[in-house]
Protein backbone atom coordinates (compact mmCIF):
# COMPACT_ATOMS: atom_id res chain seq x y z
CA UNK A 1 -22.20 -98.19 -34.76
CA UNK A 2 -20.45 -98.35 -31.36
CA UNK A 3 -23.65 -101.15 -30.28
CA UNK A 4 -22.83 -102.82 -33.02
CA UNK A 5 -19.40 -103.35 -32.55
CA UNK A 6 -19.66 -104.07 -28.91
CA UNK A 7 -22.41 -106.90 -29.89
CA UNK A 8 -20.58 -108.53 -32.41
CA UNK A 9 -16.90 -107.76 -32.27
CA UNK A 10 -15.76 -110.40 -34.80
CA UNK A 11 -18.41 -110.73 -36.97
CA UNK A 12 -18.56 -106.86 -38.10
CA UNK A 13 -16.05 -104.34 -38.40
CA UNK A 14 -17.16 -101.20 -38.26
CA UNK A 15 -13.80 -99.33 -37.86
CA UNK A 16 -13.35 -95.64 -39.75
CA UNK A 17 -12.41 -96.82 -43.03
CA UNK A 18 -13.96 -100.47 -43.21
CA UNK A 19 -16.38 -100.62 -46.30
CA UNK A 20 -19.16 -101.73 -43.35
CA UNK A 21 -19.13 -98.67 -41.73
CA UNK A 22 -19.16 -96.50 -44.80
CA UNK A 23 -22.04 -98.25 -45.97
CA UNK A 24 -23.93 -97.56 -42.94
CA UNK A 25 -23.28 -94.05 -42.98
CA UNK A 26 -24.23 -93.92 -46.53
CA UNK A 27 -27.21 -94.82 -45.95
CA UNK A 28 -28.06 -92.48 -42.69
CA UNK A 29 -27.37 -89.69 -44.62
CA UNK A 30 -29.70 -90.61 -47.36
CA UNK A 31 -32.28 -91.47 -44.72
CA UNK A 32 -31.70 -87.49 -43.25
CA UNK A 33 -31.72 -86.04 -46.79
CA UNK A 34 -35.05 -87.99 -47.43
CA UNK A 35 -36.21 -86.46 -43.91
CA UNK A 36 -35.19 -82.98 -45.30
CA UNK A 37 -37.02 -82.91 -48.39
CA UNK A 38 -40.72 -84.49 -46.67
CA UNK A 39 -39.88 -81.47 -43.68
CA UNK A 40 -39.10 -78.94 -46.80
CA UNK A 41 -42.92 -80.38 -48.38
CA UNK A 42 -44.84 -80.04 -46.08
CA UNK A 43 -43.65 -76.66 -44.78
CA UNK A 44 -44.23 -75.31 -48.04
CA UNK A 45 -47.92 -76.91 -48.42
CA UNK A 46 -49.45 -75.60 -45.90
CA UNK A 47 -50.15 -71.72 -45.19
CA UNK A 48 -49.78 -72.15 -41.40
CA UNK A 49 -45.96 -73.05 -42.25
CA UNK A 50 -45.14 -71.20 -45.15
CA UNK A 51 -43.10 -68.25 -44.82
CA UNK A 52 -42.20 -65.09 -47.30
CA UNK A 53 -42.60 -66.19 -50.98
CA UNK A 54 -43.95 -69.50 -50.18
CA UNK A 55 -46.85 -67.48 -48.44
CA UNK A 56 -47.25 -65.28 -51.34
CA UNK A 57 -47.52 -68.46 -53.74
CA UNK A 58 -50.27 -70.19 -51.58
CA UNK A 59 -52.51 -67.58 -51.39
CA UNK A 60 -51.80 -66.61 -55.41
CA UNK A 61 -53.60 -69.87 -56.01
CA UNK A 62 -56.89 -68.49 -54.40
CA UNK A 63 -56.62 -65.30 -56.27
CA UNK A 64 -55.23 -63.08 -53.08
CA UNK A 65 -52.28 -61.21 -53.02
CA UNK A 66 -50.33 -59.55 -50.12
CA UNK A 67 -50.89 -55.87 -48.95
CA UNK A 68 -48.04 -53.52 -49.82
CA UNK A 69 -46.97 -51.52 -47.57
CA UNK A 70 -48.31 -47.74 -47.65
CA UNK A 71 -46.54 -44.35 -47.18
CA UNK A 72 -47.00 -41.82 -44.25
CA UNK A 73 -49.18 -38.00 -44.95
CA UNK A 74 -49.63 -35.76 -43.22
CA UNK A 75 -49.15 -31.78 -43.24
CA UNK A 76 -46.31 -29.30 -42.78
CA UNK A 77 -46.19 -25.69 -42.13
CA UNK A 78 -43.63 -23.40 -44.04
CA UNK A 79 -42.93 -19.92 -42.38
CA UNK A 80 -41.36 -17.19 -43.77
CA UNK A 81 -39.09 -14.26 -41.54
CA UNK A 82 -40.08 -11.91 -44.07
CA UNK A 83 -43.84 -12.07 -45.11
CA UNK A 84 -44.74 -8.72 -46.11
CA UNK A 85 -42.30 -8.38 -48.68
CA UNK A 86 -43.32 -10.99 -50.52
CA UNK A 87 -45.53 -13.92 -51.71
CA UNK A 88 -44.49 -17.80 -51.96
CA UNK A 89 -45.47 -20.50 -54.33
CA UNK A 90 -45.26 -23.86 -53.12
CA UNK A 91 -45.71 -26.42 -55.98
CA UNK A 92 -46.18 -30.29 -55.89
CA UNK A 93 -43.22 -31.80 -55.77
CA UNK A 94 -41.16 -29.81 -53.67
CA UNK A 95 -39.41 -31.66 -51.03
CA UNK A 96 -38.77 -31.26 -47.12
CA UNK A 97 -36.83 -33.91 -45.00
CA UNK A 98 -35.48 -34.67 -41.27
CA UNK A 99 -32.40 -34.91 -40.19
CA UNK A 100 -32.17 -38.50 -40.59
CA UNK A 101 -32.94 -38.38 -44.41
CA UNK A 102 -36.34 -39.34 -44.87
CA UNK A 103 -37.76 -37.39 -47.41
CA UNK A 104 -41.52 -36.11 -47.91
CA UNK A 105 -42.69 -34.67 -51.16
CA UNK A 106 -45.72 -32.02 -51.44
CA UNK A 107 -49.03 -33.27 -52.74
CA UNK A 108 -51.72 -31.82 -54.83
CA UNK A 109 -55.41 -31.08 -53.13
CA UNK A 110 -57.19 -29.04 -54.63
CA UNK A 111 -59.69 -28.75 -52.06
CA UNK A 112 -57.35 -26.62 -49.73
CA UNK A 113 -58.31 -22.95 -50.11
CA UNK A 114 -54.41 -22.17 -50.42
CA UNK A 115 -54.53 -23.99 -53.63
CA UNK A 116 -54.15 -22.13 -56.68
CA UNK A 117 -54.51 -23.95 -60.14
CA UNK A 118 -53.37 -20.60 -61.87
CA UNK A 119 -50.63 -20.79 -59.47
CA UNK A 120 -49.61 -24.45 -60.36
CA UNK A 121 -49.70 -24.68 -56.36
CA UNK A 122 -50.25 -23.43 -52.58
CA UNK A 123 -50.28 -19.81 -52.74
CA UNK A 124 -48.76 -17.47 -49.28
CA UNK A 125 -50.09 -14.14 -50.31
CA UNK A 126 -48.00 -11.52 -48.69
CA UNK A 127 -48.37 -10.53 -45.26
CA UNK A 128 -49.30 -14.38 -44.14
CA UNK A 129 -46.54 -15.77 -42.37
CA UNK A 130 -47.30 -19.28 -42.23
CA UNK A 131 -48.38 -21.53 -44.96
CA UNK A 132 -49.19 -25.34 -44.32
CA UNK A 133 -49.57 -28.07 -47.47
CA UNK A 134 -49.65 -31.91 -47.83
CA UNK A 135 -47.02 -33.90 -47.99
CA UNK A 136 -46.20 -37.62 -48.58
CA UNK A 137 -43.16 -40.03 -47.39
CA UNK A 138 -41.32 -41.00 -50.44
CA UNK A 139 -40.76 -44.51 -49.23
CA UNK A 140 -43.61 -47.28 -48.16
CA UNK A 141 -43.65 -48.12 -44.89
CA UNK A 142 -43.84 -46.95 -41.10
CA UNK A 143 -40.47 -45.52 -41.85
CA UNK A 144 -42.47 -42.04 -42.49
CA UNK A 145 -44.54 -42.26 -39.06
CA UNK A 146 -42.39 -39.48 -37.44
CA UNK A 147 -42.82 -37.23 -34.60
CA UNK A 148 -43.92 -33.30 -33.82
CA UNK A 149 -40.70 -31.28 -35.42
CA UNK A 150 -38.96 -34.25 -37.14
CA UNK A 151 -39.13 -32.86 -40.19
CA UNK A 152 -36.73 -29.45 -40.50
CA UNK A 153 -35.46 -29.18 -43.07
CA UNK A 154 -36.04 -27.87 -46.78
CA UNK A 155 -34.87 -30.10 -49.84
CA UNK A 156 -36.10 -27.82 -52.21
CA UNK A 157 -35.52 -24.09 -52.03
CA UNK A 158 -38.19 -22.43 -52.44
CA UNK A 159 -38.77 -18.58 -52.56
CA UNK A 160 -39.97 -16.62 -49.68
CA UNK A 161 -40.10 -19.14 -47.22
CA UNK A 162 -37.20 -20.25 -44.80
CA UNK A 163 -38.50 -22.86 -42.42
CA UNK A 164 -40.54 -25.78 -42.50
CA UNK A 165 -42.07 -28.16 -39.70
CA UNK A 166 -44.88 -30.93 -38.93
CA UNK A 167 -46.80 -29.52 -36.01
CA UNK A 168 -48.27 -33.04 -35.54
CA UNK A 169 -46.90 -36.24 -35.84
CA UNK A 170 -47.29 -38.53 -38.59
CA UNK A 171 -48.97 -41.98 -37.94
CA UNK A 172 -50.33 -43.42 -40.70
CA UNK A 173 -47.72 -45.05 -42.78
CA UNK A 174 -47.55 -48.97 -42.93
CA UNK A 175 -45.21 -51.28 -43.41
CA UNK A 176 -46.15 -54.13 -46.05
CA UNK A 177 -48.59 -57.23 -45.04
CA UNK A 178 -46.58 -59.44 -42.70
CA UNK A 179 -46.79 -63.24 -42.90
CA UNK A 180 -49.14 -63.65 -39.55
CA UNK A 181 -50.95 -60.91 -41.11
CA UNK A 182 -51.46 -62.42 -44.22
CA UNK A 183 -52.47 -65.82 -42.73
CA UNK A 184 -55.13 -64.09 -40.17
CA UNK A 185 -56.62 -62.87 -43.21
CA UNK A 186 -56.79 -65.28 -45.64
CA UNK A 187 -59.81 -67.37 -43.71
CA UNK A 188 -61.61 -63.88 -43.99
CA UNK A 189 -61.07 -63.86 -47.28
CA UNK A 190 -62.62 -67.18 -47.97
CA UNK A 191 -65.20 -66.68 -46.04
CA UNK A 192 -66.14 -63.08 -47.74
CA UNK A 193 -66.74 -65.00 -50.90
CA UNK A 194 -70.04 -67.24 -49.97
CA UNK A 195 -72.46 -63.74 -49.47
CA UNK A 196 -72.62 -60.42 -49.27
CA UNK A 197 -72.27 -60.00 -45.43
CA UNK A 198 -70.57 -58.02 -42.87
CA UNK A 199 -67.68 -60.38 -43.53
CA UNK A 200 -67.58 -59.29 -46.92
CA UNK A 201 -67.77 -55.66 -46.66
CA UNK A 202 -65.29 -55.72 -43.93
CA UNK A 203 -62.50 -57.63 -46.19
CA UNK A 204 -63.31 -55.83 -48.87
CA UNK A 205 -62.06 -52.24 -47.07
CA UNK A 206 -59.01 -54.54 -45.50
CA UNK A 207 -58.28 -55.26 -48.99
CA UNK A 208 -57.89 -51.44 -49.69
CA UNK A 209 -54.43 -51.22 -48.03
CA UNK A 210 -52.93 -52.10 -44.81
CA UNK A 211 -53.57 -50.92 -41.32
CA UNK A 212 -57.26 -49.54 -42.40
CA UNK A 213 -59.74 -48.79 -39.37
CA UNK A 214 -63.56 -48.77 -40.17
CA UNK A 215 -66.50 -49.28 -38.81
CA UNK A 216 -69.70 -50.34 -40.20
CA UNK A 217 -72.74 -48.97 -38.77
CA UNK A 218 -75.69 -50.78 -39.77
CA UNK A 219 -79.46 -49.35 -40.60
CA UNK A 220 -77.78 -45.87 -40.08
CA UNK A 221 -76.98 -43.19 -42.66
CA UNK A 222 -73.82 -40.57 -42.54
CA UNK A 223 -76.02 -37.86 -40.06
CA UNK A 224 -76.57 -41.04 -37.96
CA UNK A 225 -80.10 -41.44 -38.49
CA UNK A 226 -81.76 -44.70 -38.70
CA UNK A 227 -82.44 -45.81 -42.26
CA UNK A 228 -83.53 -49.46 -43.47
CA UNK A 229 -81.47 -50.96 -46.18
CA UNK A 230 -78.77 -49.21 -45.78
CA UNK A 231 -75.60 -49.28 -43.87
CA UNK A 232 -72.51 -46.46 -43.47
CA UNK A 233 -68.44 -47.28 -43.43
CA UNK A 234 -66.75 -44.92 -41.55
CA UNK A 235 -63.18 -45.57 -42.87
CA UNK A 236 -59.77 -44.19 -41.04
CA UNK A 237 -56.50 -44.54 -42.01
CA UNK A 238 -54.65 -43.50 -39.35
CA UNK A 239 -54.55 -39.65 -40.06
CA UNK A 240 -57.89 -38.97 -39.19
CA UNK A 241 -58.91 -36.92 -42.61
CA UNK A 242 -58.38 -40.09 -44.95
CA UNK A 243 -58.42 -38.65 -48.52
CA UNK A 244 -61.00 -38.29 -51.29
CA UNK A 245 -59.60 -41.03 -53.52
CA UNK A 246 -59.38 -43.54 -50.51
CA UNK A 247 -62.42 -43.04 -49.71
CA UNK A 248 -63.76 -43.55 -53.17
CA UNK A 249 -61.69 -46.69 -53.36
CA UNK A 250 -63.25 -47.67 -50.63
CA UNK A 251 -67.17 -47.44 -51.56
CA UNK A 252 -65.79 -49.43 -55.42
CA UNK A 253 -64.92 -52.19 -53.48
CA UNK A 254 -67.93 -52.12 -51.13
CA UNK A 255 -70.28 -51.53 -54.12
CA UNK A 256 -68.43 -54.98 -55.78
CA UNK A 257 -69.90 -56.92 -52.44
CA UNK A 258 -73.01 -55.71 -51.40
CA UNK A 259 -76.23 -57.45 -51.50
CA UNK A 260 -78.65 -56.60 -54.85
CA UNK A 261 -80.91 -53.65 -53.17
CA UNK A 262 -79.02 -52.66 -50.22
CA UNK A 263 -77.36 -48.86 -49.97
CA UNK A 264 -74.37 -47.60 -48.42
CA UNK A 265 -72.24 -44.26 -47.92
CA UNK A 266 -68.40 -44.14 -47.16
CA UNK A 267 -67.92 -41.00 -44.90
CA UNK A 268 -64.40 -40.10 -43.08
CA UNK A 269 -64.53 -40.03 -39.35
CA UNK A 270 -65.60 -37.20 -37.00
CA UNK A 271 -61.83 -36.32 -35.40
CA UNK A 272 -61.78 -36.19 -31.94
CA UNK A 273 -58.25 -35.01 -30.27
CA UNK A 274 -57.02 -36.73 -27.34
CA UNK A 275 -54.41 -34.38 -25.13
CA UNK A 276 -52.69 -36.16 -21.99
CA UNK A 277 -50.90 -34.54 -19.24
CA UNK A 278 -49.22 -36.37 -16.30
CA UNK A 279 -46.73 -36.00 -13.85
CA UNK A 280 -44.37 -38.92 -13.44
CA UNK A 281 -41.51 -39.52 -10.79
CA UNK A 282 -38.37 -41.65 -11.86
CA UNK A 283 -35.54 -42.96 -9.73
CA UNK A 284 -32.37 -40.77 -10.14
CA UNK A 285 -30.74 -43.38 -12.48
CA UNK A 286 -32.82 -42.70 -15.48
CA UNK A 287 -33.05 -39.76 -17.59
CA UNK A 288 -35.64 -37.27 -17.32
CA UNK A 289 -35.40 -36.57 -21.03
CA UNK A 290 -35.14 -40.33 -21.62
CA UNK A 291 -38.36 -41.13 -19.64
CA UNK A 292 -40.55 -38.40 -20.91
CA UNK A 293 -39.65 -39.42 -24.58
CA UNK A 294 -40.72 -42.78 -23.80
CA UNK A 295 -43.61 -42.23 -22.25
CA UNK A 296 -44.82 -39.78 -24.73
CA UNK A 297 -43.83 -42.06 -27.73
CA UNK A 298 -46.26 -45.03 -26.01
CA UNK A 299 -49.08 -42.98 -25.24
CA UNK A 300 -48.79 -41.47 -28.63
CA UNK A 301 -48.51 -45.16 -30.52
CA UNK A 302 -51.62 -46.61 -28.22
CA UNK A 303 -53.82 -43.19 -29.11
CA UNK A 304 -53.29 -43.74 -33.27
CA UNK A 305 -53.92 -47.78 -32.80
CA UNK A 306 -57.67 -47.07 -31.56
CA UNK A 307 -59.84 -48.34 -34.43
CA UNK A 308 -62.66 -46.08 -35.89
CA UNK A 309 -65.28 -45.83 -33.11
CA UNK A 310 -63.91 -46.88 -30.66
CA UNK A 311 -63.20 -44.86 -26.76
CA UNK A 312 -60.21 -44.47 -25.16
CA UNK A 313 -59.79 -45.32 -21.28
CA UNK A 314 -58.74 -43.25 -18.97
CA UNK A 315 -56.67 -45.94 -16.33
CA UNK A 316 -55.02 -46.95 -19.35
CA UNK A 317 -53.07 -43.96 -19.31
CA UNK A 318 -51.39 -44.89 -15.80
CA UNK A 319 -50.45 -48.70 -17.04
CA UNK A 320 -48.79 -47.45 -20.02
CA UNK A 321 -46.76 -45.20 -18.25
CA UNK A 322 -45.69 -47.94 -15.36
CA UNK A 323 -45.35 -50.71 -17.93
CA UNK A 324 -45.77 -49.70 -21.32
CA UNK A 325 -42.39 -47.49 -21.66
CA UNK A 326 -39.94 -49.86 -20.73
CA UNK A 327 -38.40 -47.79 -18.11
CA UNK A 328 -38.29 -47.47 -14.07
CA UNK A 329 -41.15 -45.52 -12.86
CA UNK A 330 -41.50 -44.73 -9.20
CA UNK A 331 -45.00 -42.84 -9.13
CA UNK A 332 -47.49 -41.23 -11.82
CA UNK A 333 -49.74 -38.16 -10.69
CA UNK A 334 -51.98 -35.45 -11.90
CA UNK A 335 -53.15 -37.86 -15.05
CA UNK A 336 -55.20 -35.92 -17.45
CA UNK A 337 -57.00 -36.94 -20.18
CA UNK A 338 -58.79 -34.32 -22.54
CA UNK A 339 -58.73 -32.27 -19.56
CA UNK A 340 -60.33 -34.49 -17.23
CA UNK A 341 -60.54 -38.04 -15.23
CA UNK A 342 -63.00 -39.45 -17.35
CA UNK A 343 -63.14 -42.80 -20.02
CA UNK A 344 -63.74 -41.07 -23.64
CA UNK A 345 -66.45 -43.04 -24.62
CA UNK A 346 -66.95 -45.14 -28.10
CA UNK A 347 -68.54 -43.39 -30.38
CA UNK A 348 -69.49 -45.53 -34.22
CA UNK A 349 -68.57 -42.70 -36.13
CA UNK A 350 -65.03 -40.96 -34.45
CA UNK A 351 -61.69 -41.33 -35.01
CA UNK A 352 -58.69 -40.65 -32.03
CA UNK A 353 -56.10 -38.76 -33.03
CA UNK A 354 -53.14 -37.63 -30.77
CA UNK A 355 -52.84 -34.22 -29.53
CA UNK A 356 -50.95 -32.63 -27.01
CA UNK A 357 -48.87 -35.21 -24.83
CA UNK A 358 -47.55 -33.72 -21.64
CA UNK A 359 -45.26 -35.49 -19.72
CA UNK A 360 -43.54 -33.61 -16.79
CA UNK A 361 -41.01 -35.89 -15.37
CA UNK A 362 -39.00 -35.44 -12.10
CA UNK A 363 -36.41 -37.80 -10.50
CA UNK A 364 -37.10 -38.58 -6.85
């Protein structure tokens, strides 16, 4: 407008107010509101720039839906100060928390001796002090993934026990199926519908639920032994001992994909512990306590992201601690892994799972 004016000072007056000027700016901010609605299209069209239920609506089309998110398991260990006086019932559906409020309910397997159908649940005969039973976070989500001791505290009274704790930490809830993750696997979707391939068996198990770790060992049965026509999924979900009904979910949806003629078993993974000790030096400005959480919480977060087969290696340990905490570290020493200062190799059929993390940290 100010060109304009300049250019032609007595032929147009485009002063606030003059019916020129307000025409002009009538129709720039058409023009932008025209610009809007093509930016809002085409955003909205296209998967690569579609965000929350935009995403959800583009891939609805195709017939694929997003992954919700799954909660955390694990198991917990009740004590009792008074054993031998009496006997404890613990039925599904009690509930045990931490102090910040998340809340885990007990489970029914049957397949853990300490079950007792009789009972209606897990069974501490007297004189047995200790008495450990599934549990599972009451909310979706990495929310439950908590660490060794978190969980304290009893919701439920229950009789003849007085404690509870997890003696490991919990690693294998998952938040729901975020919009990069949904877009990275929607061209594995498509592509798992033209044959019954690898692609296709491995979609299928990502279909299962999120944050799923397999491996597919082809022309080998569950001892390992080579066998044409036939292929094995060793399936993890984070835990380690993934349960009987995920692992028959699991071989439906393989047995929906795989080519007429061809077997297949679904096993769980062999476990394989992974302890770490280390001794780490930190300027005086940063907490001992501080450091050694960190560290331990990285170490412990890289360990449960190892998929189903594969090793773990040994200089990794030294880079996580340096750069991988977030804090100031002035020297690490004495790094152990499993006892030694050796790679764990990959192995098709194991899964990781953390153990004991030492970290002895001393300012210097």
């Amino acid at each position: 407008m100010t060109t304009a004016q300049a250019s032609c000072s007595q032929l147009l007056d485009v002063s606030i107010g003059s019916p020129v000027r307000a025409l002009m700016e009538g129709v720039g901010g058409v023009g932008l509101w025209l610009q809007y609605l093509v930016l809002q299209s085409l955003l909205r069209t296209r998967l690569a720039t579609s965000t929350g239920a935009d995403c959800d609506s583009f891939v609805n089309d195709f017939g694929m839906t997003r992954l919700p998110g799954t909660p955390a398991t694990g198991l917990v260990t009740f004590t009792s100060f008074m054993a031998s006086e009496q006997s404890a019932v613990v039925p599904p559906g009690v509930i045990v928390r931490t102090v910040g409020g998340i809340s885990f309910v007990v489970t029914q397997d049957q397949s853990l001796p300490t079950w007792s159908a009789s009972a209606g649940g897990y069974v501490r005969e007297a004189g047995v002090t200790t008495l450990s039973v599934p549990v599972s976070c009451q909310v979706a989500g990495a929310v439950g993934n908590v660490s060794v001791g978190a969980i304290c505290l009893m919701g439920t009274a229950v009789s003849g026990l007085d404690t509870v704790t997890n003696t490991a930490p919990f690693l294998n809830g998952s938040d729901q199926e975020t919009d990069s993750q949904l877009r990275a696997r929607f061209p594995l979707w498509l592509a798992a519908k033209a044959s019954a391939s690898r692609a296709a068996v491995g979609n299928a198990i990502a279909n299962v639920q999120t944050d799923l770790s397999y491996s597919l060992r082809d022309g080998l049965d569950a001892a390992g032994v080579a066998r044409s026509g036939y292929f094995t999924a060793v399936v993890n979900d984070g835990s380690g001992v993934p349960s009987d009904q995920l692992l028959s979910n699991v071989y439906e949806v393989i047995d929906s994909v795989r080519a007429l003629g061809v077997s297949f078993g679904v096993q769980a993974p062999q476990v394989l512990t992974v302890d770490v000790s280390m001794d780490v030096v930190v300027p005086s400005s940063v907490s001992v306590q501080q450091a050694a959480s960190a560290i331990q919480s990285v170490v412990s977060k890289d360990i449960a992201a190892m998929t189903v087969g594969a090793g773990y290696p040994y200089s990794r340990l030294s880079y996580l601690a340096y750069a991988g905490a977030g804090i100031s570290v002035t020297s690490v020493l004495n790094v152990r892994l499993n006892g030694g200062q050796a790679d764990i190799p990959a192995n098709g059929n194991q899964a990781l799972v953390v153990g004991s993390i030492q970290i002895n940290v001393t300012q210097g």
